[in-house]
N, C-alpha and C. Protein backbone atom coordinates (compact mmCIF):
# COMPACT_ATOMS: atom_id res chain seq x y z
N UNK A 1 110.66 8.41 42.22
CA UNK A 1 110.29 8.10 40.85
C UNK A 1 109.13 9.01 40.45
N UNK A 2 109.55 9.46 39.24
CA UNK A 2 107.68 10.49 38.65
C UNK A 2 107.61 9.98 37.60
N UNK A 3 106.27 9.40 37.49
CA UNK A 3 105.44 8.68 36.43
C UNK A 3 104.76 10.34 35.67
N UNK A 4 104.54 10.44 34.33
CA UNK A 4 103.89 11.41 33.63
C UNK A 4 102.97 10.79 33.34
N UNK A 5 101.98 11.30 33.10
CA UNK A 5 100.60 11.03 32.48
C UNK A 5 100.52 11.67 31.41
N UNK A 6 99.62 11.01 30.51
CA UNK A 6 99.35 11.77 28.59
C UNK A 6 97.54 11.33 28.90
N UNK A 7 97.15 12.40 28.80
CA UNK A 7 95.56 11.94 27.15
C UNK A 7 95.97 11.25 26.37
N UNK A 8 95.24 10.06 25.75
CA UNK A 8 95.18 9.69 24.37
C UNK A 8 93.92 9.87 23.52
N UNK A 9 93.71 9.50 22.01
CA UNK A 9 92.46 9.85 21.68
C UNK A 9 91.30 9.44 22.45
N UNK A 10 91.81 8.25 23.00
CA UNK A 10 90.91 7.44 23.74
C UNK A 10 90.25 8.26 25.04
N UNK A 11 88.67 8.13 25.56
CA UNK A 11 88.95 8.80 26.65
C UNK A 11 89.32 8.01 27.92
N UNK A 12 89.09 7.05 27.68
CA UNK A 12 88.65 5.65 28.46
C UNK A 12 90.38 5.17 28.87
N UNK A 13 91.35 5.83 27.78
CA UNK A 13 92.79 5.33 28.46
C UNK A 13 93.65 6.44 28.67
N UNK A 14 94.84 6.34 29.35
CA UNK A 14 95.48 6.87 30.32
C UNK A 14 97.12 6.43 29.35
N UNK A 15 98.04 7.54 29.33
CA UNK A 15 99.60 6.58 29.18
C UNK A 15 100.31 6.94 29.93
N UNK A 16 100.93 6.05 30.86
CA UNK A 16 101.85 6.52 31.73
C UNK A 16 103.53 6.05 31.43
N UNK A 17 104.30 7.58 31.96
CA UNK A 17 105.59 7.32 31.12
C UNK A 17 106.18 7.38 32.50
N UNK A 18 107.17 5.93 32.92
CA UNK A 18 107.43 6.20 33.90
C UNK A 18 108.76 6.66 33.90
N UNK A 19 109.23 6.97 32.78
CA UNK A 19 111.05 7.35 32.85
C UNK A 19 111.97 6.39 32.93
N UNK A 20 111.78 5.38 32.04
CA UNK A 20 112.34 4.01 32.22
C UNK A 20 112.08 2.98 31.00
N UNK A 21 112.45 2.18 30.68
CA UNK A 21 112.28 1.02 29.70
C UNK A 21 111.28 0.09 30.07
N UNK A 22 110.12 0.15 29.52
CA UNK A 22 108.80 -0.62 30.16
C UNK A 22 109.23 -2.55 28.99
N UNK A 23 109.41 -2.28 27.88
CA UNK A 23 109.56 -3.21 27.00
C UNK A 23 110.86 -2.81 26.17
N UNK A 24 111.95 -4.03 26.32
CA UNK A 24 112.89 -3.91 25.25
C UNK A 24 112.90 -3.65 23.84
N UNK A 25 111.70 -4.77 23.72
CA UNK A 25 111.81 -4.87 22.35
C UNK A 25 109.77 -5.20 22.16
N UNK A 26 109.64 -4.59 21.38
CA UNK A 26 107.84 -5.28 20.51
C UNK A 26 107.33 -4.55 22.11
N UNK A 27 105.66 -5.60 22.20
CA UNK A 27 104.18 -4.70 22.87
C UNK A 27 103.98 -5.91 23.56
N UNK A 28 103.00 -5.80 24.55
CA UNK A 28 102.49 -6.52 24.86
C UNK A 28 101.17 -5.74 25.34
N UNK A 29 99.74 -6.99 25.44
CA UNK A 29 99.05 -6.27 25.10
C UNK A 29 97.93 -7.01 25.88
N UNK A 30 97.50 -6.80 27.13
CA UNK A 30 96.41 -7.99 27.84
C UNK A 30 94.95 -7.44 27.83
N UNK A 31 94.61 -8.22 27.28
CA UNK A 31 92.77 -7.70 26.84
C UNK A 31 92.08 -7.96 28.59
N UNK A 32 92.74 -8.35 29.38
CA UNK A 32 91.63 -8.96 30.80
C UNK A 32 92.92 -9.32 31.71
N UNK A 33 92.48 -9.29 32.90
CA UNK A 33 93.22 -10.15 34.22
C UNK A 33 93.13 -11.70 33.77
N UNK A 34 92.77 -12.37 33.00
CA UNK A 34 92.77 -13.42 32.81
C UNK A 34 94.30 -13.55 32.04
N UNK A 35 94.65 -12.96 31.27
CA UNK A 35 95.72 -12.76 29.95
C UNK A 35 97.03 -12.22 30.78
N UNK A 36 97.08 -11.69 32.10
CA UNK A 36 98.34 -11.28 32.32
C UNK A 36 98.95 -12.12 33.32
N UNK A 37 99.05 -13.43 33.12
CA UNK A 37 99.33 -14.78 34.30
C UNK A 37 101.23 -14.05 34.56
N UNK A 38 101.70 -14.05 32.97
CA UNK A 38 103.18 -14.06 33.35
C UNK A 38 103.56 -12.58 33.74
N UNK A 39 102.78 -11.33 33.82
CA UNK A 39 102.92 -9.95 33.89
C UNK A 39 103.45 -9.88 35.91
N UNK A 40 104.06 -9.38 36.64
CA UNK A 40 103.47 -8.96 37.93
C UNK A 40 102.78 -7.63 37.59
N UNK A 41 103.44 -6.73 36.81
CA UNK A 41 103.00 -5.15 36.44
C UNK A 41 101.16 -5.61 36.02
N UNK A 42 101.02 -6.25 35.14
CA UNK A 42 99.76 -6.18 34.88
C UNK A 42 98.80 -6.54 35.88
N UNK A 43 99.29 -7.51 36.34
CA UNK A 43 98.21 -8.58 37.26
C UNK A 43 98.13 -7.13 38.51
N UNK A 44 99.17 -6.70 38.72
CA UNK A 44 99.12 -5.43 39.96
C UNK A 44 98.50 -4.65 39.19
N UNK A 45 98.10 -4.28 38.12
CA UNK A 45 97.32 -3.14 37.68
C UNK A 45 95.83 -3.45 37.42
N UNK A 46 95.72 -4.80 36.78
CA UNK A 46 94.34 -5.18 36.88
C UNK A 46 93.60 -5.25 38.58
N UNK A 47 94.76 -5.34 39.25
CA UNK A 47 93.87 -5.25 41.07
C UNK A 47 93.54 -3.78 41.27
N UNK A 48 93.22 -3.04 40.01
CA UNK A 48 92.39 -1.83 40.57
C UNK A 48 91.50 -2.35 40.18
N UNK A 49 90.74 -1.77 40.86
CA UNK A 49 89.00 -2.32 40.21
C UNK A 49 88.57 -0.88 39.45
N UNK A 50 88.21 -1.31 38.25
CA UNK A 50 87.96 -0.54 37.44
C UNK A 50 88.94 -0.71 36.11
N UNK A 51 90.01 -1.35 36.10
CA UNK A 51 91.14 -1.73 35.16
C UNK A 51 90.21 -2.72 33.90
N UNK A 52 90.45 -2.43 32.65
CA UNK A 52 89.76 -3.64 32.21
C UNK A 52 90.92 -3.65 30.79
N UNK A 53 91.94 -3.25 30.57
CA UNK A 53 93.17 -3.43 29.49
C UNK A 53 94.20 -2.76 29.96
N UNK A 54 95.38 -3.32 29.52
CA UNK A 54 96.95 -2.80 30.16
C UNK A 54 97.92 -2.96 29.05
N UNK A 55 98.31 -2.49 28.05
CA UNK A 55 99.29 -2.50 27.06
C UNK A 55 101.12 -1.64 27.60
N UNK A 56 101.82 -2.47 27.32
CA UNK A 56 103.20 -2.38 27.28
C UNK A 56 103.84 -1.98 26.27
N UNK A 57 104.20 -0.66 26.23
CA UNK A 57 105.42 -0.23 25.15
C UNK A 57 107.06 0.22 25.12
N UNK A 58 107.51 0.27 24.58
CA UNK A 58 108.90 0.65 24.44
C UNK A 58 108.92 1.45 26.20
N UNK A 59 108.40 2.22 26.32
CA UNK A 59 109.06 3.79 27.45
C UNK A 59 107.20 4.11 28.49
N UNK A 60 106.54 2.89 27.77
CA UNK A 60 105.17 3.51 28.69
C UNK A 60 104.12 2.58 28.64
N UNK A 61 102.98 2.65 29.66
CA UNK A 61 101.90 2.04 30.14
C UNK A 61 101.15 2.44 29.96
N UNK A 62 99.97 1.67 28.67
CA UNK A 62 98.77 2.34 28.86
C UNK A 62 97.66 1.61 29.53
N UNK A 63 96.78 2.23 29.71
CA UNK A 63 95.78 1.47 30.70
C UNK A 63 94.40 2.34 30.62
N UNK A 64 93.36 1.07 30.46
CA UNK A 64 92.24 1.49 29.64
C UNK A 64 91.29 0.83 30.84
N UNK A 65 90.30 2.14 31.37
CA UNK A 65 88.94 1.56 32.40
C UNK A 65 88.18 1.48 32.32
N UNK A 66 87.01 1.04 32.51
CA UNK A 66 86.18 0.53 32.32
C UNK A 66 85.13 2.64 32.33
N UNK A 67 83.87 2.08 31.56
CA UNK A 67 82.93 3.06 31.12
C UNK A 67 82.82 3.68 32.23
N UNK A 68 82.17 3.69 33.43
CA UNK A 68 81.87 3.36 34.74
C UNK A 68 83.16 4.30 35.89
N UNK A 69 83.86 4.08 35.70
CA UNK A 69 84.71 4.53 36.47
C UNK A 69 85.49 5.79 36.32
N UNK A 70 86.14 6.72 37.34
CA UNK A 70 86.57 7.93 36.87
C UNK A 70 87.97 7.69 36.83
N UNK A 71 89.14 8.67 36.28
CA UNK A 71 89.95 8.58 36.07
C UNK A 71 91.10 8.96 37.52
N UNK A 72 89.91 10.37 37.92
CA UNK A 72 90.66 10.40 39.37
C UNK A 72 90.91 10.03 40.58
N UNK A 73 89.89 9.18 40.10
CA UNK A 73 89.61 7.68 41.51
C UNK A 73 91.04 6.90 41.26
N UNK A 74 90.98 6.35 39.74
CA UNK A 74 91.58 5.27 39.33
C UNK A 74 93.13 5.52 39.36
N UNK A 75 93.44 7.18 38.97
CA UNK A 75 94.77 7.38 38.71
C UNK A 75 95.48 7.24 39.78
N UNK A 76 95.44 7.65 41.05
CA UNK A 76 96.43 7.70 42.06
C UNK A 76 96.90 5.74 42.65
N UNK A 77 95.40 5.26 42.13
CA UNK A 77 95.90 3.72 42.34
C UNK A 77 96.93 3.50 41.21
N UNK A 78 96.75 3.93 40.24
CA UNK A 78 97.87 3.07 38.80
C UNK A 78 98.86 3.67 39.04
N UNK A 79 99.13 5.03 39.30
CA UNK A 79 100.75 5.66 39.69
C UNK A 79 101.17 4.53 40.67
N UNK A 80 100.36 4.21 41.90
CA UNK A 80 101.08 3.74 42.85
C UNK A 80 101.56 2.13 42.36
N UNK A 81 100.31 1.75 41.64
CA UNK A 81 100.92 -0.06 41.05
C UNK A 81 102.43 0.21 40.43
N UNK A 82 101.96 1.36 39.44
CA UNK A 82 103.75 1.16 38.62
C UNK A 82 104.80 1.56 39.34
N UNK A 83 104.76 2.71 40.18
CA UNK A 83 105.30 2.65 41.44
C UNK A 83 106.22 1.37 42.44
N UNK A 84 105.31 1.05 42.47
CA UNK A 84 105.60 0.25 44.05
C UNK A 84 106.20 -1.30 42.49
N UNK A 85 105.47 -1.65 41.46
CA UNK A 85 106.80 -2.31 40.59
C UNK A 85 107.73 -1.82 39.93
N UNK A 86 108.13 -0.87 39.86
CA UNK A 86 109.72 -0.50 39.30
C UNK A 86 110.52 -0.74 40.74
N UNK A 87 110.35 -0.43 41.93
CA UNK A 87 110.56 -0.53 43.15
C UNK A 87 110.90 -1.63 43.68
N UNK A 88 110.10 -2.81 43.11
CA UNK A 88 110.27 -4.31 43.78
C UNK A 88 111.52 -4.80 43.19
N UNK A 89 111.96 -3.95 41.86
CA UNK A 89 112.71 -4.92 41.13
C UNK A 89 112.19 -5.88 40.08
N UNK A 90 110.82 -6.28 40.49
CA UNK A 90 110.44 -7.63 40.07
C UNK A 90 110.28 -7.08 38.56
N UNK A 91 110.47 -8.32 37.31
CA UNK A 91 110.72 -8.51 35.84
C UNK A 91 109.08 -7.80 35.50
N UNK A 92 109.31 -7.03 34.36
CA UNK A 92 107.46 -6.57 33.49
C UNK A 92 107.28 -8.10 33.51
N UNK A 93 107.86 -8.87 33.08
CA UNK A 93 107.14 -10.45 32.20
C UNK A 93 108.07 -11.53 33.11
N UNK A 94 107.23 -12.44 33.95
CA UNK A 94 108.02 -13.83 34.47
C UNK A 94 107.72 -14.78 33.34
N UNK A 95 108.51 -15.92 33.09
CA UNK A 95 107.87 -17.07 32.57
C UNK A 95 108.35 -16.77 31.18
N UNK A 96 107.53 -17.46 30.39
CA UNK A 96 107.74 -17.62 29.06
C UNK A 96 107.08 -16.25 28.02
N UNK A 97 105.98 -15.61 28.36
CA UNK A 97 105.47 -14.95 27.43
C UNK A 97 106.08 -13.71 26.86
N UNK A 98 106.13 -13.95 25.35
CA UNK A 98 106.79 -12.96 25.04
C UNK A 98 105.82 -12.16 23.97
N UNK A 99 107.08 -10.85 23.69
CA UNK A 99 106.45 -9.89 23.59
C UNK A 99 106.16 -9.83 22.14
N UNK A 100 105.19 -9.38 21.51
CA UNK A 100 104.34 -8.95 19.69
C UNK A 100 105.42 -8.37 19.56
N UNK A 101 106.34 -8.90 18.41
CA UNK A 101 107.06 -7.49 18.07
C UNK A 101 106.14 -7.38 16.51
N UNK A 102 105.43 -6.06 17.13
CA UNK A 102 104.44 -5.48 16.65
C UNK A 102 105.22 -4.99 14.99
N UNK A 103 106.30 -4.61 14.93
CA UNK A 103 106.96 -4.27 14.07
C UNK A 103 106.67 -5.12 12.05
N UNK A 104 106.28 -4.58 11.60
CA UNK A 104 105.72 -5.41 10.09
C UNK A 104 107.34 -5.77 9.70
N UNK A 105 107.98 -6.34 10.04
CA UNK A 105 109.35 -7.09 9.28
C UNK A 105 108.71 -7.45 8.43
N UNK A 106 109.13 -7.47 7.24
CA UNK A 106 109.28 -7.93 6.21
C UNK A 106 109.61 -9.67 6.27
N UNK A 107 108.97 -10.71 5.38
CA UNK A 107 109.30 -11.88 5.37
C UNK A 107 109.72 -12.78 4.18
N UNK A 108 110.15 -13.33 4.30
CA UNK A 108 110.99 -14.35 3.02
C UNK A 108 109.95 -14.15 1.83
N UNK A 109 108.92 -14.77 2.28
CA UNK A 109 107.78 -14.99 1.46
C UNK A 109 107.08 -13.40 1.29
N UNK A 110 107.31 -12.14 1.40
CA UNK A 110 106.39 -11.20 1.23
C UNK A 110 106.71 -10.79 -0.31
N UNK A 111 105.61 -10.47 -0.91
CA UNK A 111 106.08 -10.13 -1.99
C UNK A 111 106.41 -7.76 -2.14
N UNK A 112 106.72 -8.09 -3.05
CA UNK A 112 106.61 -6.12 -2.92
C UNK A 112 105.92 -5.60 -2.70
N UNK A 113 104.03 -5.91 -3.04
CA UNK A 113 103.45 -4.86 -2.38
C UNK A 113 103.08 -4.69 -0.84
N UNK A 114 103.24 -6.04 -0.46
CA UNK A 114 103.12 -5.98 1.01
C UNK A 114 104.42 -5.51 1.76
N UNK A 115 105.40 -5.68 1.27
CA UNK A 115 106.84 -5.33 2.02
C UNK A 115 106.78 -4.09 2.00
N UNK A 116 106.08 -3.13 1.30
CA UNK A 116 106.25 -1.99 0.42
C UNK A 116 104.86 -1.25 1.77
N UNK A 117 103.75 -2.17 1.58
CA UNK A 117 103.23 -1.62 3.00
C UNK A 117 103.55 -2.04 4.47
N UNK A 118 103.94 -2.76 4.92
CA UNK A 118 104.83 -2.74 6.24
C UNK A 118 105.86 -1.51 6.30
N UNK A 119 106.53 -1.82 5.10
CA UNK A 119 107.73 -0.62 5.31
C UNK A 119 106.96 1.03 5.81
N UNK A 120 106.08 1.51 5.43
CA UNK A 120 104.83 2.38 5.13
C UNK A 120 105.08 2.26 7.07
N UNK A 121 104.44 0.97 7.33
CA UNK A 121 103.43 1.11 8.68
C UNK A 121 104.38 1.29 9.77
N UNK A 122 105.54 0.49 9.01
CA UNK A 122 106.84 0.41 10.23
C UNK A 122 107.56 2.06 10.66
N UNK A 123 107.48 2.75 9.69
CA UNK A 123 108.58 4.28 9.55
C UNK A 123 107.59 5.30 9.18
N UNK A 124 105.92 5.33 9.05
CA UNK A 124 105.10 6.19 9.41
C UNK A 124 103.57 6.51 10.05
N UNK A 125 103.54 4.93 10.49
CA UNK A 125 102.71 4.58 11.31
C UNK A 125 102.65 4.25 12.52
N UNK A 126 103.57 3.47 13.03
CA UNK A 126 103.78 2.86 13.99
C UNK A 126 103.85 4.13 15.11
N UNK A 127 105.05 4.89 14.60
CA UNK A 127 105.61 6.28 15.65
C UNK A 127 104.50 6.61 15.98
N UNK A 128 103.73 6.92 15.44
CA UNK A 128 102.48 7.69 15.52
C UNK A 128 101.50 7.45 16.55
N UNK A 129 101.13 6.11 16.42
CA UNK A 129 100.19 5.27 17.20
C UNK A 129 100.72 4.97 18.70
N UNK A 130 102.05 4.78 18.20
CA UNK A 130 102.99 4.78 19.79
C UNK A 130 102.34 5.78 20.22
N UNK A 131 102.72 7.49 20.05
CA UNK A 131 102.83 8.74 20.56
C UNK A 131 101.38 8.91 20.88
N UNK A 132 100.49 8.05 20.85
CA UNK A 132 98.55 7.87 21.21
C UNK A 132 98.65 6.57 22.14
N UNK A 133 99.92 5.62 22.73
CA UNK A 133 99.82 4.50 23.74
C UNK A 133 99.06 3.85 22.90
N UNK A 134 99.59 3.18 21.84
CA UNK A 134 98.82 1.93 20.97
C UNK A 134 100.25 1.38 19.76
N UNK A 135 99.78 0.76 19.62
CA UNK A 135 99.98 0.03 18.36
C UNK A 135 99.69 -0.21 17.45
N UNK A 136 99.67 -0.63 15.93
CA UNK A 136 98.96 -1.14 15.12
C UNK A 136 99.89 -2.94 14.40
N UNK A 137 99.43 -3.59 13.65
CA UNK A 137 99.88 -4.73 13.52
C UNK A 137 99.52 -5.07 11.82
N UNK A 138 99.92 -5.43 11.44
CA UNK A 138 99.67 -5.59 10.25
C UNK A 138 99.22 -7.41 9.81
N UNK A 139 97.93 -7.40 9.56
CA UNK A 139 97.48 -8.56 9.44
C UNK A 139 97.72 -9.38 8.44
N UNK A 140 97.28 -8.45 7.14
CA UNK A 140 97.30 -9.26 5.42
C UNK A 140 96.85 -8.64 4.61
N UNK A 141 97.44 -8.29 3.41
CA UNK A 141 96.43 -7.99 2.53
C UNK A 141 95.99 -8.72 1.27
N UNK A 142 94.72 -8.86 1.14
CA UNK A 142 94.13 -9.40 0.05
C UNK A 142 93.11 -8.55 -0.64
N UNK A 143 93.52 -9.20 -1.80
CA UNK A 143 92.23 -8.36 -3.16
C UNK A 143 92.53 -6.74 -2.54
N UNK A 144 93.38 -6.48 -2.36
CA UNK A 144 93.64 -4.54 -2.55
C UNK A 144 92.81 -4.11 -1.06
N UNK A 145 93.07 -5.06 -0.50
CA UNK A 145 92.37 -4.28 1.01
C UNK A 145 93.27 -5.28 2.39
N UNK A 146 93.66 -3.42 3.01
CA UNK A 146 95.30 -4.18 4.20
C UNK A 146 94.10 -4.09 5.33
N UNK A 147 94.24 -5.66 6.32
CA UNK A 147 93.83 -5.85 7.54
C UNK A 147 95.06 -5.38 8.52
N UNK A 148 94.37 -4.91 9.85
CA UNK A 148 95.29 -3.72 10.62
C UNK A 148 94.57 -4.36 12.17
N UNK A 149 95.33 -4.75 13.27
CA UNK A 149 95.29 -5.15 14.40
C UNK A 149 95.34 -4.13 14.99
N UNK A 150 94.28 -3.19 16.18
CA UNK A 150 94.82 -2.08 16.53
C UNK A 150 94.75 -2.89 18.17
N UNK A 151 96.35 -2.33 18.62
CA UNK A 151 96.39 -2.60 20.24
C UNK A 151 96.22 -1.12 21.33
N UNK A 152 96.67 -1.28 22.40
CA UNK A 152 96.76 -0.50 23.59
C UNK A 152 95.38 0.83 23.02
N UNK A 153 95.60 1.84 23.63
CA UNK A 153 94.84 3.02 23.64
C UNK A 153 93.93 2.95 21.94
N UNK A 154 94.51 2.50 21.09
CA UNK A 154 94.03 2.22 20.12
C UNK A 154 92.77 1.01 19.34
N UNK A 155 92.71 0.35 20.54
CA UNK A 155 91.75 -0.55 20.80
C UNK A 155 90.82 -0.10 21.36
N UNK A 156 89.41 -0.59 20.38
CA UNK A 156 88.22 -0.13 20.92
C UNK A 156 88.33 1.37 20.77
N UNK A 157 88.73 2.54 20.39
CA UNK A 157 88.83 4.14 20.37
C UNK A 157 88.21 4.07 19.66
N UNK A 158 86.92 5.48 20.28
CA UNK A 158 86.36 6.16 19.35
C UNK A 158 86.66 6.78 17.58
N UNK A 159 88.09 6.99 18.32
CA UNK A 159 88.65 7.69 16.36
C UNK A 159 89.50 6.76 15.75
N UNK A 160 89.59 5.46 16.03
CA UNK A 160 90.43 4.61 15.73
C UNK A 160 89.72 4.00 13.76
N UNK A 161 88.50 4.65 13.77
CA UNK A 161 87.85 4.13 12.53
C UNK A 161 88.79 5.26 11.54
N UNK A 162 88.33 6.51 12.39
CA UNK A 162 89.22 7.67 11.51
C UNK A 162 90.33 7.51 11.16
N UNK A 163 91.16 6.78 12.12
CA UNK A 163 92.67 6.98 11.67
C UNK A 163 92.48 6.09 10.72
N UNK A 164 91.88 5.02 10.78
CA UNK A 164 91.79 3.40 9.84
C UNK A 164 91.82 4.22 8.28
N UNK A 165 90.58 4.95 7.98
CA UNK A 165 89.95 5.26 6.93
C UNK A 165 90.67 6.76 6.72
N UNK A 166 90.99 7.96 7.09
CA UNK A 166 91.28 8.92 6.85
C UNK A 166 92.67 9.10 7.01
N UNK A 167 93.50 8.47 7.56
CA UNK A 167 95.04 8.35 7.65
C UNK A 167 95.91 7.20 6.75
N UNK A 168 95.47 6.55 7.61
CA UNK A 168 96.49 4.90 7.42
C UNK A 168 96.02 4.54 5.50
N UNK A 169 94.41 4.42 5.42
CA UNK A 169 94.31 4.20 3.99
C UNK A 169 94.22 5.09 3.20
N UNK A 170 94.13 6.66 3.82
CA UNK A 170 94.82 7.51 2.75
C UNK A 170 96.47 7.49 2.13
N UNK A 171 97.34 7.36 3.41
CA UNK A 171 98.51 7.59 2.92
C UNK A 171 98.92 6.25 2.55
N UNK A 172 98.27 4.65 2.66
CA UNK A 172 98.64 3.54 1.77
C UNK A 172 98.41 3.68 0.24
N UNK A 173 96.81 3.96 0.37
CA UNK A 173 96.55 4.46 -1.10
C UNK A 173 97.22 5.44 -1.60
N UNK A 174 98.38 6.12 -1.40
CA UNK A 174 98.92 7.40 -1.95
C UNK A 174 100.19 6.21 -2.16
N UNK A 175 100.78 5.93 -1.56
CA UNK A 175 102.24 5.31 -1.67
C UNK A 175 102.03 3.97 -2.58
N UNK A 176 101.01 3.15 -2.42
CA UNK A 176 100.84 1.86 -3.02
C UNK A 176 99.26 1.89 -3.51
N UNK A 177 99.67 2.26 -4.93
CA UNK A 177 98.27 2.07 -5.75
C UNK A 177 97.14 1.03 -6.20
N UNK A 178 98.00 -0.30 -5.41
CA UNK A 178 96.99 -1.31 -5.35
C UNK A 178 95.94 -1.83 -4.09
N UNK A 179 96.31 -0.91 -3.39
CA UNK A 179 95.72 -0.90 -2.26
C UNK A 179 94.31 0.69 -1.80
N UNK A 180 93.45 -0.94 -2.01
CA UNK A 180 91.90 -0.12 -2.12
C UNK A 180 90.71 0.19 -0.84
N UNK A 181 91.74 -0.27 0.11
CA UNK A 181 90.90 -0.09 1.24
C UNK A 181 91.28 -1.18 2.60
N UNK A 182 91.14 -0.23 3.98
CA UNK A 182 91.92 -0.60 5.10
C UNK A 182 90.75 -1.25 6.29
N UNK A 183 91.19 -1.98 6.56
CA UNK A 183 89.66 -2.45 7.23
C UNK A 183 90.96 -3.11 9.02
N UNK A 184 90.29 -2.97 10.07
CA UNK A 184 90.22 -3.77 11.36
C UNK A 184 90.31 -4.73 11.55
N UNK A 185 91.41 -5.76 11.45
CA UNK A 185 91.21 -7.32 11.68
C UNK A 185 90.34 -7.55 12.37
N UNK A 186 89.56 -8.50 12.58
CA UNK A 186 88.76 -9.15 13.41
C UNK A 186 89.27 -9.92 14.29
């Protein structure tokens, strides 16, 4: 098996593509070893020491370490975790937890301008953030300003304000004129 490695903006995370289907469908996204009970992949990746986030996407693993730690210490342990689980066989997810489908579907109740920005986040955002090992999520918008969940490599990143403010709410504000500003869910 050969796992690839990517840079992301992030310096702090890592994406590893192991040549395989990591998630069928949507993200998953564990902020701590506390959060990955139903993962084996995660819980085996948080036993590096130095691991402190592990996000699941479509085709890859990202994994975010702590300030403190180097990457070339850390990397030959995370090849070998994802490694030695594609190997076991054993499921990404036991149990019940399922996966964010991170995806802005559209809902009964959305009216046009919000359907109008999901559609936006779903077919020119999303790809994007993938191709950086992250996600984004679409929270709500009120009074002309869209709240935005950022996951994997995209969490906590240095340029993650940039993309917020110089991407995402430039090209909302270009497509949907009622929308005055993009802010970070809390």
């Amino acid at each position: 098996m050969f796992i690839q490695t990517e840079q992301t903006p992030n310096p702090s995370t890592l994406k590893f593509l192991p040549g395989r289907v990591v998630m069928e469908t949507g993200t998953l996204d564990f902020a701590g070893p506390d959060t990955a009970t139903t993962s084996p992949l995660a819980k085996r990746l948080f036993a590096v020491e130095g691991v402190e986030r592990v996000f699941f996407g479509n085709d890859f693993v990202t994994v975010t370490k702590s300030a403190e730690r180097d990457w070339q210490i850390l990397k030959p342990s995370i090849l070998g975790g994802i490694m030695e689980h594609f190997t076991s066989g054993e499921p990404i997810v036991s149990g019940g937890e399922a996966a964010t489908d991170g995806s802005a579907v559209s809902g009964e109740d959305d009216d046009e301008i919000v359907s109008q920005i999901k559609e936006l986040l779903d077919t020119r955002v999303r790809p994007a953030v993938a191709q950086d090992g992250g996600d984004i999520i679409f929270q709500d918008f009120r009074e002309g300003v869209v709240y935005l969940h950022m996951q994997g490599s995209c969490s906590r990143c240095p340029s993650s304000t940039a993309t917020l403010k110089m991407g995402i709410e430039n090209l909302l504000k270009h497509y949907v004129p009622e929308v005055v500003e993009v802010r970070a869910a809390q």
